[in-house]
C-alpha atoms as a PDB file:
ATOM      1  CA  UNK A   1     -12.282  12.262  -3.871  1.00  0.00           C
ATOM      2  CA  UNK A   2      -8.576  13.797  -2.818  1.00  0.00           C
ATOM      3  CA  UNK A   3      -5.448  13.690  -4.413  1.00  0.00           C
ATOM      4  CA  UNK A   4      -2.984  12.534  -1.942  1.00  0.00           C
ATOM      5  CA  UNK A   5       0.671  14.350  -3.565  1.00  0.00           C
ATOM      6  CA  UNK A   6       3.724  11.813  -3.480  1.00  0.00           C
ATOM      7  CA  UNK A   7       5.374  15.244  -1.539  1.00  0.00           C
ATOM      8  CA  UNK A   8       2.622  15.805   1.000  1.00  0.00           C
ATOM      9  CA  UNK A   9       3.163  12.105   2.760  1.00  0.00           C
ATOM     10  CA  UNK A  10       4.108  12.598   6.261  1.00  0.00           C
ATOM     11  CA  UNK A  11       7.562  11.743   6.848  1.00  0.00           C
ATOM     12  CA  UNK A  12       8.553   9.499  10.307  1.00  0.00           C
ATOM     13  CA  UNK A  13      10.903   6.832  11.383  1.00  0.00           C
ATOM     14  CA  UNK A  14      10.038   2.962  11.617  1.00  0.00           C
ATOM     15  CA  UNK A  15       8.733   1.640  14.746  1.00  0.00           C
ATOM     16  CA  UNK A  16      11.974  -0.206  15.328  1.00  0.00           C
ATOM     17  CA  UNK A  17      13.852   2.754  14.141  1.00  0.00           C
ATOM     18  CA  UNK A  18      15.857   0.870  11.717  1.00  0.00           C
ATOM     19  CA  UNK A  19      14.466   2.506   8.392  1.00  0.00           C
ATOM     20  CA  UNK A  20      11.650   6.044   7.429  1.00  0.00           C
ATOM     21  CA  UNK A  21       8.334   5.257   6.103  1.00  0.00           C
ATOM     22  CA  UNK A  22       6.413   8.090   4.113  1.00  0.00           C
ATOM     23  CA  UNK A  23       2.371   7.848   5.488  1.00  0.00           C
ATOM     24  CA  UNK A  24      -0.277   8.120   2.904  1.00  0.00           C
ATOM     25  CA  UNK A  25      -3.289   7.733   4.938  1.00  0.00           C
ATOM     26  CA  UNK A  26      -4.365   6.741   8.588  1.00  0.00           C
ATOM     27  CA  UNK A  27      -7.765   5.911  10.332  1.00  0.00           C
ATOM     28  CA  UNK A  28      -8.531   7.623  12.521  1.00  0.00           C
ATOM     29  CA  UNK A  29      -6.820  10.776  11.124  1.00  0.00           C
ATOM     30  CA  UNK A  30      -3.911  11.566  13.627  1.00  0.00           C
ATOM     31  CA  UNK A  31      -3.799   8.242  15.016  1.00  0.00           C
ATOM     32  CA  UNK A  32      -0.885   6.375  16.591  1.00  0.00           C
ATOM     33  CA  UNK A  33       1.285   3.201  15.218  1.00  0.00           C
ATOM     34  CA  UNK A  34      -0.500   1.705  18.236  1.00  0.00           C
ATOM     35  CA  UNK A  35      -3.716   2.727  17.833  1.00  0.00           C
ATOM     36  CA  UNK A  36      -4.894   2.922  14.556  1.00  0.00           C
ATOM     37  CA  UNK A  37      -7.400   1.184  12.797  1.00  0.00           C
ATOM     38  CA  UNK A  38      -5.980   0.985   8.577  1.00  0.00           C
ATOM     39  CA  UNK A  39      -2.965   2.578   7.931  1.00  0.00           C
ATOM     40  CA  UNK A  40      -1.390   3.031   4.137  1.00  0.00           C
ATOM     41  CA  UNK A  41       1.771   3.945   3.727  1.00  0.00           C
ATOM     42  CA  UNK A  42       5.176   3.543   1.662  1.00  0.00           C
ATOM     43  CA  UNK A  43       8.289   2.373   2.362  1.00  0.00           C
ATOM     44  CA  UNK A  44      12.364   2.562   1.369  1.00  0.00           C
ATOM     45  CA  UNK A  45      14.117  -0.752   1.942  1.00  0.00           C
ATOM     46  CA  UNK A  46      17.890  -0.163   1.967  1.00  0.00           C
ATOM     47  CA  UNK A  47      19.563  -3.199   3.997  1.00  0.00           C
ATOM     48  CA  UNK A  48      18.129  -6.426   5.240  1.00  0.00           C
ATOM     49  CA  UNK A  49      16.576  -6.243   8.659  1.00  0.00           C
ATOM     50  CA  UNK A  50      13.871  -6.893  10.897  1.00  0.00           C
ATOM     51  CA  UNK A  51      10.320  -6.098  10.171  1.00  0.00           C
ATOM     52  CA  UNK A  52       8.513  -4.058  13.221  1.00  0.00           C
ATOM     53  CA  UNK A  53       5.752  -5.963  15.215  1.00  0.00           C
ATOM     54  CA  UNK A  54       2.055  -4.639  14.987  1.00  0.00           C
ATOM     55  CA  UNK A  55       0.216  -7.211  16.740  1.00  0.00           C
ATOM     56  CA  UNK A  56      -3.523  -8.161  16.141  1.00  0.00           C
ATOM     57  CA  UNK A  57      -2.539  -6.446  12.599  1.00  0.00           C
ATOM     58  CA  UNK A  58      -2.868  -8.031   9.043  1.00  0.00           C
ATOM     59  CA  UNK A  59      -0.035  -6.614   6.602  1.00  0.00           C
ATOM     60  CA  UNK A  60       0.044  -6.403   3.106  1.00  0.00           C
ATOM     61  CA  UNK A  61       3.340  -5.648   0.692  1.00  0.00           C
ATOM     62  CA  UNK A  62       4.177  -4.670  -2.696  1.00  0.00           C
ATOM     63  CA  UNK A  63       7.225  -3.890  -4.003  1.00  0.00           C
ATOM     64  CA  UNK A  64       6.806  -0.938  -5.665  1.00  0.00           C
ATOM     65  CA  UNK A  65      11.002  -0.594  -7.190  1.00  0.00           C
ATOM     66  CA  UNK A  66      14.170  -2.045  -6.652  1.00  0.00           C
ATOM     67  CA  UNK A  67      15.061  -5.465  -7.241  1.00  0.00           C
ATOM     68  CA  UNK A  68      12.792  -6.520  -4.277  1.00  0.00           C
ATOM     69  CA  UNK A  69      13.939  -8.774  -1.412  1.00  0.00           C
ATOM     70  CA  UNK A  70      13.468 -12.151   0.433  1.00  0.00           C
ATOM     71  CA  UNK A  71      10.530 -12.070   2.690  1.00  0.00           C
ATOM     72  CA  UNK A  72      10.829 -14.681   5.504  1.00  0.00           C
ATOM     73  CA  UNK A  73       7.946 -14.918   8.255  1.00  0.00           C
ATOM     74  CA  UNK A  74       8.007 -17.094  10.805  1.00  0.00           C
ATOM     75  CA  UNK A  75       5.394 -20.039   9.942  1.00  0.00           C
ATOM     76  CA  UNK A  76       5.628 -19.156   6.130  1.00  0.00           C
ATOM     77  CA  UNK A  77       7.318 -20.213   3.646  1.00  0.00           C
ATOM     78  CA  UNK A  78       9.843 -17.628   2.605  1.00  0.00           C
ATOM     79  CA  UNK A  79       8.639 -15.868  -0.507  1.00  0.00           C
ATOM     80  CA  UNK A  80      10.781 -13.581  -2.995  1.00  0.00           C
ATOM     81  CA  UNK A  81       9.105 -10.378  -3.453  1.00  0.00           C
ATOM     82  CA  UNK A  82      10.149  -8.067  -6.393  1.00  0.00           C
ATOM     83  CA  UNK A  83       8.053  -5.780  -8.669  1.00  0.00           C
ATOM     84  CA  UNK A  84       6.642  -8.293 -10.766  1.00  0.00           C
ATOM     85  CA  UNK A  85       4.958 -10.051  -7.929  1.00  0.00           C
ATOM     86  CA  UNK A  86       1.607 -10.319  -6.128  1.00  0.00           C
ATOM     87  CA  UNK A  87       1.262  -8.156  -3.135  1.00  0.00           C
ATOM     88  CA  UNK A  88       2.050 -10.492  -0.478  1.00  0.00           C
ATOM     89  CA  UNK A  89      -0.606 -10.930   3.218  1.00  0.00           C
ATOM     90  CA  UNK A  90       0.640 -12.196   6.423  1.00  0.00           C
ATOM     91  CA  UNK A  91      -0.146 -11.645   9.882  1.00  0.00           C
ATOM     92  CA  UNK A  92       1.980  -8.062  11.072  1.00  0.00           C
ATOM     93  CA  UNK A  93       2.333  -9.677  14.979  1.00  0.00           C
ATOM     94  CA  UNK A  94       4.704 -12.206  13.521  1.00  0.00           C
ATOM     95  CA  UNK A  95       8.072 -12.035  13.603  1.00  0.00           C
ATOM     96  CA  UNK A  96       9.338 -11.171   9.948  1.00  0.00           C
ATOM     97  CA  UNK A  97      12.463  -9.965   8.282  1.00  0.00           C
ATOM     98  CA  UNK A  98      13.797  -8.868   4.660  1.00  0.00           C
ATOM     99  CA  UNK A  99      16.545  -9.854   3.005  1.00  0.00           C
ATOM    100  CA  UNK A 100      17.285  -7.060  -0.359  1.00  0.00           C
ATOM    101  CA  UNK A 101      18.050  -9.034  -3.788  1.00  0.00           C
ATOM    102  CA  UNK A 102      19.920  -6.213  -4.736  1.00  0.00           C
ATOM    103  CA  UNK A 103      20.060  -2.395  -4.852  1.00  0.00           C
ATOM    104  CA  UNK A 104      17.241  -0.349  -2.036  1.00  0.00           C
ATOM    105  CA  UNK A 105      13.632  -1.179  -2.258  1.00  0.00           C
ATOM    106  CA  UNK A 106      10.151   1.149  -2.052  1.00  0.00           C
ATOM    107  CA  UNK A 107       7.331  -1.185  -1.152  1.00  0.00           C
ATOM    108  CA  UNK A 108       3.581  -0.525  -0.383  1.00  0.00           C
ATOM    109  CA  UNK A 109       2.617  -1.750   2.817  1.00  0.00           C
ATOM    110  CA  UNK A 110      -1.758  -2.103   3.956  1.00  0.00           C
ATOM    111  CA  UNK A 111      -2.274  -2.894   7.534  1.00  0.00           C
ATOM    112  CA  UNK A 112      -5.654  -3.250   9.016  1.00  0.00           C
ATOM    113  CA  UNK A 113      -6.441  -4.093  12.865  1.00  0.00           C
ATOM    114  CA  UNK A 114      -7.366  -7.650  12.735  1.00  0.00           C
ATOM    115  CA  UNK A 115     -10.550  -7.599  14.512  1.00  0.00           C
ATOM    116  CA  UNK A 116     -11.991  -4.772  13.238  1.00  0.00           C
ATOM    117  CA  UNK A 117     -10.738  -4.309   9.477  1.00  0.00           C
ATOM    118  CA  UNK A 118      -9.829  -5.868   5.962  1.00  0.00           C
ATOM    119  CA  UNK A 119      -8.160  -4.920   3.286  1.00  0.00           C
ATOM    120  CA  UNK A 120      -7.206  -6.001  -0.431  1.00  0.00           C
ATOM    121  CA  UNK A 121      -5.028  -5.409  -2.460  1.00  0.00           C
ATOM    122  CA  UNK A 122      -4.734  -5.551  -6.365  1.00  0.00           C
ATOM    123  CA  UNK A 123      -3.336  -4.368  -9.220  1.00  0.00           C
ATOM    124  CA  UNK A 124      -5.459  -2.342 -11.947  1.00  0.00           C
ATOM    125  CA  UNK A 125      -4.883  -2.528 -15.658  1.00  0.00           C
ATOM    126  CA  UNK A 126      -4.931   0.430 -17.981  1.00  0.00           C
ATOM    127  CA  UNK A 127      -8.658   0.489 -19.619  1.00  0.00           C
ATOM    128  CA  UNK A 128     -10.035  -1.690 -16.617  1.00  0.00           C
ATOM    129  CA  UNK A 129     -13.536  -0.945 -15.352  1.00  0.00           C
ATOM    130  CA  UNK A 130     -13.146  -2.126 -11.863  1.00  0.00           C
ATOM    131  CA  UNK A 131     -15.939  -2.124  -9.349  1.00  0.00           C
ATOM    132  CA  UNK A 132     -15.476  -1.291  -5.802  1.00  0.00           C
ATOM    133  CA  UNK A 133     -16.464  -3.129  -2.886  1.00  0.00           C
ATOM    134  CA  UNK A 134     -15.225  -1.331   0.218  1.00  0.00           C
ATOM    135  CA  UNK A 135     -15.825   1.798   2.621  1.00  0.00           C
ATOM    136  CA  UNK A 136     -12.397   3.199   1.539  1.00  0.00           C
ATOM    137  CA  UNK A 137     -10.797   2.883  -0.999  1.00  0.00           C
ATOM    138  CA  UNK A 138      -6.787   4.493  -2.513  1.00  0.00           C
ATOM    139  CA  UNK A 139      -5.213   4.273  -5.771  1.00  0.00           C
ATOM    140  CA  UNK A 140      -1.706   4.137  -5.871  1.00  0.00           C
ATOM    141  CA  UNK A 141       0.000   5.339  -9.097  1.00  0.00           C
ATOM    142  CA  UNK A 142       3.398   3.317  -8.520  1.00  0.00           C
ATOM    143  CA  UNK A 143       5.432   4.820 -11.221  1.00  0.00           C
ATOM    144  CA  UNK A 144       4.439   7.055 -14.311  1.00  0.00           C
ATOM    145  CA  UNK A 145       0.622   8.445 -14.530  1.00  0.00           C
ATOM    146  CA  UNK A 146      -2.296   7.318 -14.663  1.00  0.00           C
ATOM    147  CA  UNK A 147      -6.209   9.455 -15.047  1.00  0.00           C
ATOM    148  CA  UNK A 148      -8.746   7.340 -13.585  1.00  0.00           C
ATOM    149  CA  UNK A 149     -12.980   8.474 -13.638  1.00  0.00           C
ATOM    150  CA  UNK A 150     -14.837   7.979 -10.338  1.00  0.00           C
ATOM    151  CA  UNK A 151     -18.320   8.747 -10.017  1.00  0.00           C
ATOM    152  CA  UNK A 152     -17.972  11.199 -13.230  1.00  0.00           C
ATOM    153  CA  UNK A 153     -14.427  13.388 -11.787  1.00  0.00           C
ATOM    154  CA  UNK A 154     -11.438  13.054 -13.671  1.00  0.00           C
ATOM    155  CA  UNK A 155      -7.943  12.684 -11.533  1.00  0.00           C
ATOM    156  CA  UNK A 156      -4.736  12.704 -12.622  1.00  0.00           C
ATOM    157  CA  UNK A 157      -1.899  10.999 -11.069  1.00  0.00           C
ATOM    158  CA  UNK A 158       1.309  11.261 -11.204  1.00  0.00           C
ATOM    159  CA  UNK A 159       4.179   8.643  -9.903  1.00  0.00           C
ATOM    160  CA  UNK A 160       3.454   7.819  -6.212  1.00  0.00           C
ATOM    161  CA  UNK A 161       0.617  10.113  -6.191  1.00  0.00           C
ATOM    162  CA  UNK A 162      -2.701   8.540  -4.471  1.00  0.00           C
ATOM    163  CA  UNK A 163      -6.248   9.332  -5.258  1.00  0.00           C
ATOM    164  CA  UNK A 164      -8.123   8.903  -1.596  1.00  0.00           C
ATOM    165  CA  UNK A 165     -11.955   7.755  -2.515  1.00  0.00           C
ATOM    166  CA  UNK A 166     -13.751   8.291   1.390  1.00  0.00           C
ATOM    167  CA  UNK A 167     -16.278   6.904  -0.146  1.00  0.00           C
ATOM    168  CA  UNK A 168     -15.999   5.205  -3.301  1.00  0.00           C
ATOM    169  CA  UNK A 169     -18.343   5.165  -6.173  1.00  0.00           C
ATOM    170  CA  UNK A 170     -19.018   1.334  -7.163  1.00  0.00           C
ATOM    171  CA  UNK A 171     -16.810   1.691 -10.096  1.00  0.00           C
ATOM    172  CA  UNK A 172     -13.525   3.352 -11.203  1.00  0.00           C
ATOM    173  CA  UNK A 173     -12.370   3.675 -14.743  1.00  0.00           C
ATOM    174  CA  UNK A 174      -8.941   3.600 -15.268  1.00  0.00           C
ATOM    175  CA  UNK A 175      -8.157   5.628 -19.002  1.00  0.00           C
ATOM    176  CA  UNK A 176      -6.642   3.747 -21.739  1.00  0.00           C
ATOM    177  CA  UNK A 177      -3.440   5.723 -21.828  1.00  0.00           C
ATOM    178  CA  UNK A 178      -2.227   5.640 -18.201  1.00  0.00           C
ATOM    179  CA  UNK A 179       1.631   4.531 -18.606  1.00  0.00           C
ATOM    180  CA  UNK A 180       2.014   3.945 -14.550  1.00  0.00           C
ATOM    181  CA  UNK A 181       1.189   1.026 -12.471  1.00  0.00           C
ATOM    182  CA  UNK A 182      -1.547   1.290 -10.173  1.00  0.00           C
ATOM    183  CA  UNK A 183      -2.488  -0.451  -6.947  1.00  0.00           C
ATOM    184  CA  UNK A 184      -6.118  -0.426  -5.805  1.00  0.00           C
ATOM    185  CA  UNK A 185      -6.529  -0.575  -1.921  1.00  0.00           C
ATOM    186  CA  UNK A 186     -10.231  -1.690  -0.489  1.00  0.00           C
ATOM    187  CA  UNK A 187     -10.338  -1.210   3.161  1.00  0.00           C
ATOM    188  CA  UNK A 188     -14.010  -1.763   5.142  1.00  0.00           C
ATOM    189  CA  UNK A 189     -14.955  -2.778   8.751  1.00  0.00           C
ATOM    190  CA  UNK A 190     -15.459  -5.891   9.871  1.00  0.00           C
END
């Protein structure tokens, strides 16, 4: 169980250049944007643009602030993503772009190598109980803070903060109190 600081994500530029992204967590630790095998990380939207291509990746996004933007992928059906929403799959090797419905945007984006990895992910409920199916799993504590129970530790969180589980317990507690909104990765091979 590690505590993953909201100041300790590694800082670098898109793949197309256009934007930064802040890195939470990558498999194989110190792997490439062309080599890796799950990658979590977070991002900050500030014009419409061009998503980068990852092929034989599957990509998942939440918007994490903002007013959120208009998410058009080619062979979808373009989908308006804001706060309230889902988090929103498609396929990362198709051609995608954003459109912002108003001021910048943080999201959360999952992607998992196709072939060899899948992810989920869902949102968590203050008081929840919720059972864990997956060889890695992340909490994300989107805003405000959160103390969730794993395997009898207590960790607090704090906005943007992620609690890294290497290998989960088969359930996670989230406490009663927690005032932020959390996002429960599941990542396992294939």
């Amino acid at each position: 169980m590690e505590i993953v600081r909201a100041g300790d994500y590694r800082r670098m530029r898109w793949k197309n250049g256009l934007g930064e992204t802040a890195e939470i967590a990558i498999a194989p630790p110190g792997a490439t944007l062309e080599r890796f095998a799950w990658r979590v990380s977070m991002a900050r939207v500030e014009a419409a643009g061009s998503f980068s291509a990852f092929p034989g990746v599957d990509r998942t996004l939440t918007v994490l602030s903002g007013a959120g933007f208009q998410l058009a992928v080619d062979g979808l059906a373009a989908v308006a993503l804001t706060p309230a929403s889902a988090p929103f799959a498609f396929p990362g090797d198709r051609p995608a772009a954003a459109t912002l419905l108003g001021e910048a945007v943080t999201d959360l984006n999952v992607m998992t190598r196709r072939d060899d990895w899948w992810h989920r992910v869902r949102e968590l409920v203050p008081g929840e109980r919720a059972p864990i199916d997956a060889a890695t799993a992340l909490v994300v504590c989107a805003g405000g803070a959160a103390r969730l129970t794993a395997a009898a530790r207590t960790a607090d969180l704090g906005a943007l903060d992620t609690l890294l589980l290497a290998e989960p317990p088969a359930l996670i507690e989230i406490d009663v109190a927690a005032s932020g909104r959390l996002l429960l990765v599941e990542l396992g091979p294939r």
